[in-house]
C-alpha atoms as a PDB file:
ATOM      1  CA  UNK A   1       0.000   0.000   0.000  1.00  0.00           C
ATOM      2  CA  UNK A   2       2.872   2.384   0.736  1.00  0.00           C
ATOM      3  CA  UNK A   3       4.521   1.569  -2.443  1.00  0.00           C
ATOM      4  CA  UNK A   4       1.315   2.207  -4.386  1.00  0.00           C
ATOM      5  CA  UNK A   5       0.749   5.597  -2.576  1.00  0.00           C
ATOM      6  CA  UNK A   6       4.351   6.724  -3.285  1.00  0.00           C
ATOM      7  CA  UNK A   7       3.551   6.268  -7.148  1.00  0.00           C
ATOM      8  CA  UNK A   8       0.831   8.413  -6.904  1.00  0.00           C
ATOM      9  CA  UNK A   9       2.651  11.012  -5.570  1.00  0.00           C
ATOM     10  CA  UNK A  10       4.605  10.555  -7.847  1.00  0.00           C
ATOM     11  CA  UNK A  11       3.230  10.238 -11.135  1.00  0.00           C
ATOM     12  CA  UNK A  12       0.696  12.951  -9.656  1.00  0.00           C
ATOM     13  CA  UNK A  13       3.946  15.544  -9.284  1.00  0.00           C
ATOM     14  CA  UNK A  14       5.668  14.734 -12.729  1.00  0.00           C
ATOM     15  CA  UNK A  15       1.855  15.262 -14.020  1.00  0.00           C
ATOM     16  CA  UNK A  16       2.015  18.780 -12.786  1.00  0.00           C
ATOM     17  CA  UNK A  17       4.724  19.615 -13.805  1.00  0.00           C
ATOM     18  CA  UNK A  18       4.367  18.294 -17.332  1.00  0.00           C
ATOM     19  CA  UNK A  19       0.473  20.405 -17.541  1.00  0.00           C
ATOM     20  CA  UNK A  20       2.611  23.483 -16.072  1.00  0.00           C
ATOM     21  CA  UNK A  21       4.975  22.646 -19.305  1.00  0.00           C
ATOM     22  CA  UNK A  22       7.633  22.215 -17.564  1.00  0.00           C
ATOM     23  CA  UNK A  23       8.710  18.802 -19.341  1.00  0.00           C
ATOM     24  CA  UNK A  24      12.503  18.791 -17.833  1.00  0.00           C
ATOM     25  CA  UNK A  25      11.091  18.853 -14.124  1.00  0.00           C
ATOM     26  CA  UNK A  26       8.927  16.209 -15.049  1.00  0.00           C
ATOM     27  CA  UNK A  27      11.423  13.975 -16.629  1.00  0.00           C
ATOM     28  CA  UNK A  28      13.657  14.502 -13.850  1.00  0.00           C
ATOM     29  CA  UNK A  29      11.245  14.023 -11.383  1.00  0.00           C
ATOM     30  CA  UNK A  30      10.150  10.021 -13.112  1.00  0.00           C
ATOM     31  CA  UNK A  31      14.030   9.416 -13.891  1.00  0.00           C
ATOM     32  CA  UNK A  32      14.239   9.259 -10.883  1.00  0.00           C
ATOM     33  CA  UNK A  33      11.478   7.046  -9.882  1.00  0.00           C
ATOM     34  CA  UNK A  34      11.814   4.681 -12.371  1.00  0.00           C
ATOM     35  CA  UNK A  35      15.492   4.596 -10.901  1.00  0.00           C
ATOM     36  CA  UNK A  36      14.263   2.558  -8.181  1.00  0.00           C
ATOM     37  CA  UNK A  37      12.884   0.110 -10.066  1.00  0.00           C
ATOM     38  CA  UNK A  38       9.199   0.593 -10.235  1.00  0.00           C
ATOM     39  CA  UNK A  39       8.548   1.620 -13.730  1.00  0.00           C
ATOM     40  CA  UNK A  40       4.679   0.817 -14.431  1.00  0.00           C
ATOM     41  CA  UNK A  41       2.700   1.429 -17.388  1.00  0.00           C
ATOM     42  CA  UNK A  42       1.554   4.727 -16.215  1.00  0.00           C
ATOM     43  CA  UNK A  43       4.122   6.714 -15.359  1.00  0.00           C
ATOM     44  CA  UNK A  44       6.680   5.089 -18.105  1.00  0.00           C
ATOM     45  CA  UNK A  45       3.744   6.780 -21.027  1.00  0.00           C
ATOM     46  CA  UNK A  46       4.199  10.098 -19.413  1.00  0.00           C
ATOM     47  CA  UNK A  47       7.892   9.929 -19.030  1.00  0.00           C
ATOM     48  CA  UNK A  48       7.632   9.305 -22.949  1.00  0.00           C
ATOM     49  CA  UNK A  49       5.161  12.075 -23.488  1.00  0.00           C
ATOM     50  CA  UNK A  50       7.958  14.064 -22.030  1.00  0.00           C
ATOM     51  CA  UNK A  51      11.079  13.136 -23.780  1.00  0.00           C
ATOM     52  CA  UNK A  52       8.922  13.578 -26.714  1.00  0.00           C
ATOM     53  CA  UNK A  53       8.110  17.477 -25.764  1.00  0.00           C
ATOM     54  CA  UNK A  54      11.831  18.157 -25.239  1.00  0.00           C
ATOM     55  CA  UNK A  55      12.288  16.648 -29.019  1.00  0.00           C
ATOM     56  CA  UNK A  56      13.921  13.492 -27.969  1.00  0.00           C
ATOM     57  CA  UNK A  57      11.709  11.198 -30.155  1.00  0.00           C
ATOM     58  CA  UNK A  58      14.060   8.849 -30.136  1.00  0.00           C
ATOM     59  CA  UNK A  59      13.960   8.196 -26.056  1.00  0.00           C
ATOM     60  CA  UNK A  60      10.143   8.624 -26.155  1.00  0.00           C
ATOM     61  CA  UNK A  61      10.191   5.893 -28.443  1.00  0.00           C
ATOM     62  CA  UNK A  62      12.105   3.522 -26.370  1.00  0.00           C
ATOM     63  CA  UNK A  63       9.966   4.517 -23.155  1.00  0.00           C
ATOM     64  CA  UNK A  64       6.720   4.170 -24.585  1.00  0.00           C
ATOM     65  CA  UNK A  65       7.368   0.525 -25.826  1.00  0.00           C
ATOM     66  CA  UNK A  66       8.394  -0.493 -22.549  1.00  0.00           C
ATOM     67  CA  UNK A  67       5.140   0.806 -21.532  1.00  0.00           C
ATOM     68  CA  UNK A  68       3.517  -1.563 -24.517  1.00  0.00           C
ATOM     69  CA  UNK A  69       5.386  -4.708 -23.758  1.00  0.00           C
ATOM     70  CA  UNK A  70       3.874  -4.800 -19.964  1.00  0.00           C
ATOM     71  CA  UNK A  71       0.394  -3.830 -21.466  1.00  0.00           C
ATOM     72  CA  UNK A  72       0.115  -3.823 -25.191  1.00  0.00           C
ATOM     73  CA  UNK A  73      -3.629  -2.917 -25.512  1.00  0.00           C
ATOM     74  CA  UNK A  74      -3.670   0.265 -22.861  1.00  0.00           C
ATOM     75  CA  UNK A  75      -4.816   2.660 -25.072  1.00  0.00           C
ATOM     76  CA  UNK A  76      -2.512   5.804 -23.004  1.00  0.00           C
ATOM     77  CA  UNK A  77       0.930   4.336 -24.159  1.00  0.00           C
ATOM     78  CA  UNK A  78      -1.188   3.364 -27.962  1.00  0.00           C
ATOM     79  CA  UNK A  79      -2.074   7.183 -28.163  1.00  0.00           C
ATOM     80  CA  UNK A  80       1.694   8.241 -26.955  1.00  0.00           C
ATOM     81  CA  UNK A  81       3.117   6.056 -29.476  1.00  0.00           C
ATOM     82  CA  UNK A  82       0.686   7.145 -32.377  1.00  0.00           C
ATOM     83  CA  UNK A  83       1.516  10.542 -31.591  1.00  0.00           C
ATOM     84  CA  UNK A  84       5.404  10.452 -31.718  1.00  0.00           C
ATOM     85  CA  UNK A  85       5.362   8.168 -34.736  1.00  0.00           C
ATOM     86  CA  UNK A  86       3.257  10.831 -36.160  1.00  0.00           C
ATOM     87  CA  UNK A  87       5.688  13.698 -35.356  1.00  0.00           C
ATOM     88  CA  UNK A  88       8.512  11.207 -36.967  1.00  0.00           C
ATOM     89  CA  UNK A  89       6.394  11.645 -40.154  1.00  0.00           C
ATOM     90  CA  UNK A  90       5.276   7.715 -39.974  1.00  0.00           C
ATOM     91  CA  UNK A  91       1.868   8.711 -41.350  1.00  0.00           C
ATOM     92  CA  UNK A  92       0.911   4.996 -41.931  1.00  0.00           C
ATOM     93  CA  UNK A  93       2.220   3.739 -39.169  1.00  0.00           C
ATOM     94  CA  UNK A  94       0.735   6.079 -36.897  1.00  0.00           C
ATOM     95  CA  UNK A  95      -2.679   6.401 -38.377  1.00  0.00           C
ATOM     96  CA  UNK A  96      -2.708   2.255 -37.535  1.00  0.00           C
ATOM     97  CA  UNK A  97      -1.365   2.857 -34.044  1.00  0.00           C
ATOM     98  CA  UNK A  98      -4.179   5.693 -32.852  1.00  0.00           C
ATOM     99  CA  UNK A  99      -6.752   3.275 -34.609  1.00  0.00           C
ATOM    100  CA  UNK A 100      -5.703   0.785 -31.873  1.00  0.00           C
ATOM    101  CA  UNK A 101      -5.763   3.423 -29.246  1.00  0.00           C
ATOM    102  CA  UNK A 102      -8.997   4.468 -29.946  1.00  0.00           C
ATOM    103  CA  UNK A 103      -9.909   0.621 -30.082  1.00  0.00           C
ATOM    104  CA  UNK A 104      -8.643   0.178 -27.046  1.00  0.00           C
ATOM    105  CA  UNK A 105     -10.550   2.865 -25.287  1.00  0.00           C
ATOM    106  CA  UNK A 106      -9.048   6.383 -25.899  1.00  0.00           C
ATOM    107  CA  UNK A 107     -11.002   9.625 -25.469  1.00  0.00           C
ATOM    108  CA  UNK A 108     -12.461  10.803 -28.571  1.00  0.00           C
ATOM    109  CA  UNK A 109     -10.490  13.255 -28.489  1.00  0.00           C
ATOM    110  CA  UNK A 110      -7.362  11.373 -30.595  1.00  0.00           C
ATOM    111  CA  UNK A 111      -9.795  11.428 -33.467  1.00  0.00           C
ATOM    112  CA  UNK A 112      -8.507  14.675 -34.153  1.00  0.00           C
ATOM    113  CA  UNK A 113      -4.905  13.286 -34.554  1.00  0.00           C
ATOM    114  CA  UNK A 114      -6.256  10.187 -36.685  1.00  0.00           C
ATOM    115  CA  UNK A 115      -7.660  12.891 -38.693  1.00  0.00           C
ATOM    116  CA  UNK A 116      -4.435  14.915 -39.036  1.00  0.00           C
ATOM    117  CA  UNK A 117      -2.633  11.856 -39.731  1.00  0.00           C
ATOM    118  CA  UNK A 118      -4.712  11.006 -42.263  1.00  0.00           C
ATOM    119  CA  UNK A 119      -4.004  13.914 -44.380  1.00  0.00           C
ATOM    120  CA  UNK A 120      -0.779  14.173 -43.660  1.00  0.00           C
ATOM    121  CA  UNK A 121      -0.789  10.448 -45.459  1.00  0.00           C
ATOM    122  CA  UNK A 122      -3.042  12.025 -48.157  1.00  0.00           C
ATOM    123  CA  UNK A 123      -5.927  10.061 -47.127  1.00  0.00           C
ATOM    124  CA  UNK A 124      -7.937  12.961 -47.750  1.00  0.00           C
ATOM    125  CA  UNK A 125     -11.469  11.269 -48.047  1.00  0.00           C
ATOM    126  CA  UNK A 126     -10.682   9.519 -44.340  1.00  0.00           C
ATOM    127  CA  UNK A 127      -9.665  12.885 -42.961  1.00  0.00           C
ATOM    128  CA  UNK A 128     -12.743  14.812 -44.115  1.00  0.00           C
ATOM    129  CA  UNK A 129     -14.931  12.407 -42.034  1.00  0.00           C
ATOM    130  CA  UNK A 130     -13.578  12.147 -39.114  1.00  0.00           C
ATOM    131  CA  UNK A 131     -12.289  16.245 -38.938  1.00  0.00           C
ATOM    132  CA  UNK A 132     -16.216  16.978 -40.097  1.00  0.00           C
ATOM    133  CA  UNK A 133     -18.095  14.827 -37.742  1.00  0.00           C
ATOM    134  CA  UNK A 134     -15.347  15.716 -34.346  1.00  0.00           C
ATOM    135  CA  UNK A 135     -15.120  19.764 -35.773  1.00  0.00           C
ATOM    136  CA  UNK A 136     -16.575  21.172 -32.132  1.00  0.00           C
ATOM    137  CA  UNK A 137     -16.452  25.138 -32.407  1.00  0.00           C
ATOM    138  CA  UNK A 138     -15.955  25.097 -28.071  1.00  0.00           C
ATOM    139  CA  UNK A 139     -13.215  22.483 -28.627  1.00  0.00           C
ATOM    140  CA  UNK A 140      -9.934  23.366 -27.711  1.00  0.00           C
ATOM    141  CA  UNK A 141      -8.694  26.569 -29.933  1.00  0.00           C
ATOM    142  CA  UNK A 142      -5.315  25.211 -31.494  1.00  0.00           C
ATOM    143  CA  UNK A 143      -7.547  22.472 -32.485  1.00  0.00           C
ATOM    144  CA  UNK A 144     -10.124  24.303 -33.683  1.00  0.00           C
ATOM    145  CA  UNK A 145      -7.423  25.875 -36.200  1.00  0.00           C
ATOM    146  CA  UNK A 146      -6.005  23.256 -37.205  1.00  0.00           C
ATOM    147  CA  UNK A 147      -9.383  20.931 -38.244  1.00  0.00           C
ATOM    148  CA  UNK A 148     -10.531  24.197 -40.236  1.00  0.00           C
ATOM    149  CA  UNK A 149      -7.516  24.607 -41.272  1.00  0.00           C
ATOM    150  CA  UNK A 150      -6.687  21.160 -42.678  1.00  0.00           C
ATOM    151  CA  UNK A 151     -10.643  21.236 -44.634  1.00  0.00           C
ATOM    152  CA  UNK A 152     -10.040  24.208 -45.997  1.00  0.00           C
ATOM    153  CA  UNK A 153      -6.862  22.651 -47.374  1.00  0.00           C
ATOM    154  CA  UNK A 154      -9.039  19.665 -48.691  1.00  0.00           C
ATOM    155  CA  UNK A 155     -11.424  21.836 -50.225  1.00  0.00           C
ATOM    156  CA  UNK A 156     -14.378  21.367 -47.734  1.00  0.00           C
ATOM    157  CA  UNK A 157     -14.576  25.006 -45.715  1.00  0.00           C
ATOM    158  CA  UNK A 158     -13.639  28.034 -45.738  1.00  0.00           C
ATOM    159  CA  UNK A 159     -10.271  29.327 -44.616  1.00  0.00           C
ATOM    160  CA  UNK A 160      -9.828  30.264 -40.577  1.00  0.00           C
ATOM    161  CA  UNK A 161     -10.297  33.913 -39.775  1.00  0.00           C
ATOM    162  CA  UNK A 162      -8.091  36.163 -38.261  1.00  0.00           C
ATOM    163  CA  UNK A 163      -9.524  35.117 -34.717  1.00  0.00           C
ATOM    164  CA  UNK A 164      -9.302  31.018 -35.122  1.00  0.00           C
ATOM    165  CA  UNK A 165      -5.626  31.930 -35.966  1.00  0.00           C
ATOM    166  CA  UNK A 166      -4.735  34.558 -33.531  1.00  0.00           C
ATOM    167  CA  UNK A 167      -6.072  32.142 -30.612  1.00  0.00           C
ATOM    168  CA  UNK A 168      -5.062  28.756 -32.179  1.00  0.00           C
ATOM    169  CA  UNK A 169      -1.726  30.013 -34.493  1.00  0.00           C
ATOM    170  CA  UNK A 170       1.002  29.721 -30.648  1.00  0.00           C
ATOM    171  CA  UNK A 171       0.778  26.109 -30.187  1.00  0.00           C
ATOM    172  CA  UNK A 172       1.260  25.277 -33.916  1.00  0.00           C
ATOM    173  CA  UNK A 173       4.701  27.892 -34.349  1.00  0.00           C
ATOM    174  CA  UNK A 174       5.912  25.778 -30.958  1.00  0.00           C
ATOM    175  CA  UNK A 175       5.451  22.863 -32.513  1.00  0.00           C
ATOM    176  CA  UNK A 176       7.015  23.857 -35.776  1.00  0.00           C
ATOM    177  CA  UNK A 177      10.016  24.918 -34.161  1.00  0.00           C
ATOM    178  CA  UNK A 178      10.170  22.437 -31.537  1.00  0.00           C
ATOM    179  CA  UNK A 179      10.144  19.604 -34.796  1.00  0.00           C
ATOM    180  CA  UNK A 180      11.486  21.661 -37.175  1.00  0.00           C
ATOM    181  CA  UNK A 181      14.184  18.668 -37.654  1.00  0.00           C
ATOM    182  CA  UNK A 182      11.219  15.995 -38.341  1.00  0.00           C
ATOM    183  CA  UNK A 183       9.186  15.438 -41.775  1.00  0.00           C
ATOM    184  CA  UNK A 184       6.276  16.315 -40.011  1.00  0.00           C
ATOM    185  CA  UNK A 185       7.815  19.625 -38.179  1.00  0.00           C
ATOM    186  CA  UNK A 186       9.009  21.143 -41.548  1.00  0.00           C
ATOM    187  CA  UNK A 187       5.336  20.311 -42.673  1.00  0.00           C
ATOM    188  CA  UNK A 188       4.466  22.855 -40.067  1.00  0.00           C
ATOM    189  CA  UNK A 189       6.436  25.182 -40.604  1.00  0.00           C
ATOM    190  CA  UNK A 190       4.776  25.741 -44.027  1.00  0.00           C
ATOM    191  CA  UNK A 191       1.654  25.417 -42.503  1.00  0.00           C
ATOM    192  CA  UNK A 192       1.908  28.141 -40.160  1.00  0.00           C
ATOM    193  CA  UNK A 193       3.438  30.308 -43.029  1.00  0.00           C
ATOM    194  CA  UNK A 194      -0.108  29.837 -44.821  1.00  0.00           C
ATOM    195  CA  UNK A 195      -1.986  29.898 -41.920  1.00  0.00           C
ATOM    196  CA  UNK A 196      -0.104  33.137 -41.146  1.00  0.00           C
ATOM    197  CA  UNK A 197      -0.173  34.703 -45.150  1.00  0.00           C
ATOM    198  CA  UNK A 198      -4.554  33.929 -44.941  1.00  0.00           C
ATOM    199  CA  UNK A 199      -4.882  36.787 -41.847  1.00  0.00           C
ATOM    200  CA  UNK A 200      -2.289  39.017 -43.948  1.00  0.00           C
ATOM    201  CA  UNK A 201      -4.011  38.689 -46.986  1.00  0.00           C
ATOM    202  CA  UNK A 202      -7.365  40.055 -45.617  1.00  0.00           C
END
């Protein structure tokens, strides 16, 4: 019982941290919990979510499928994975992995990244069903952007206004530049450029 409330302490700490972005306290804080020995599938998935924020895909990669080998069908370290193999520009490969996160039991949420994957994969018929049936105007603004963004791009809406971008536009130029190295940052990086060119133009 001790141990169990120690890891919740834990994991609940290096959570906080990692919402507050700050991804090196995080990492520092389950390094050294996992130190001891008592890696679970939990905290191993965030530790992953946070080597990926700090660009090391690589590490996040090797964290998250320890996480998979002690339980493959947990849809957290599924969504993790999807994600990074996304950002590695693994369209395919990731649009099969969030599949089996959502399969599994993920929020509905990761439908948005199965949709972005999807077009980045040029699956544009896929994307355009799942981006129009999740597109929620109260959802989440960098979200928001980038679902209107990504059918305007396919042809199905119009482009975002001035105020999707201005309260969506932050989290996509971090990205970019936090990527920029990946197939799937320097995809980004012309996004935001268009993104950025549609408010100029009007």
């Amino acid at each position: 019982m001790w141990g169990n409330r120690t890891m919740v302490t834990v994991y609940t700490q290096a959570q906080r941290r990692y919402l507050a972005e700050d991804f090196i306290g995080a990492r520092d804080i389950l390094e050294a919990f996992h130190s001891t020995g008592k890696p679970n599938v939990n905290s191993l998935t965030l530790l992953a979510n946070t080597y990926r924020q700090l660009g090391n895909l690589d590490k996040s990669e090797e964290i998250v499928k320890k996480a998979l080998a002690l339980r493959p069908f947990d849809h957290f370290p599924l969504y993790s994975f999807g994600r990074t193999l996304l950002i590695r520009g693994l369209y395919a490969q990731a649009i099969e992995t969030l599949r089996q996160a959502l399969q599994a039991g993920a929020p509905s949420i990761v439908e948005f990244d199965l949709g972005e994957a999807l077009y980045r994969n040029a699956d544009f018929d896929a994307s355009v069903e799942i981006l129009e049936r999740i597109r929620d105007p109260q959802q989440e603004s960098f979200r928001l952007l980038m679902t209107d963004y990504l059918l305007y791009r396919m042809g199905r809406s119009d482009a975002p206004n001035a105020v999707e971008v201005a309260g969506g536009m932050a989290y996509w130029r971090e990205l970019a530049i936090r990527f920029q190295t990946t197939p799937y940052g320097q995809l980004l990086v012309n996004d935001v450029a268009f993104m950025q060119s549609l408010v100029e133009a009007k």
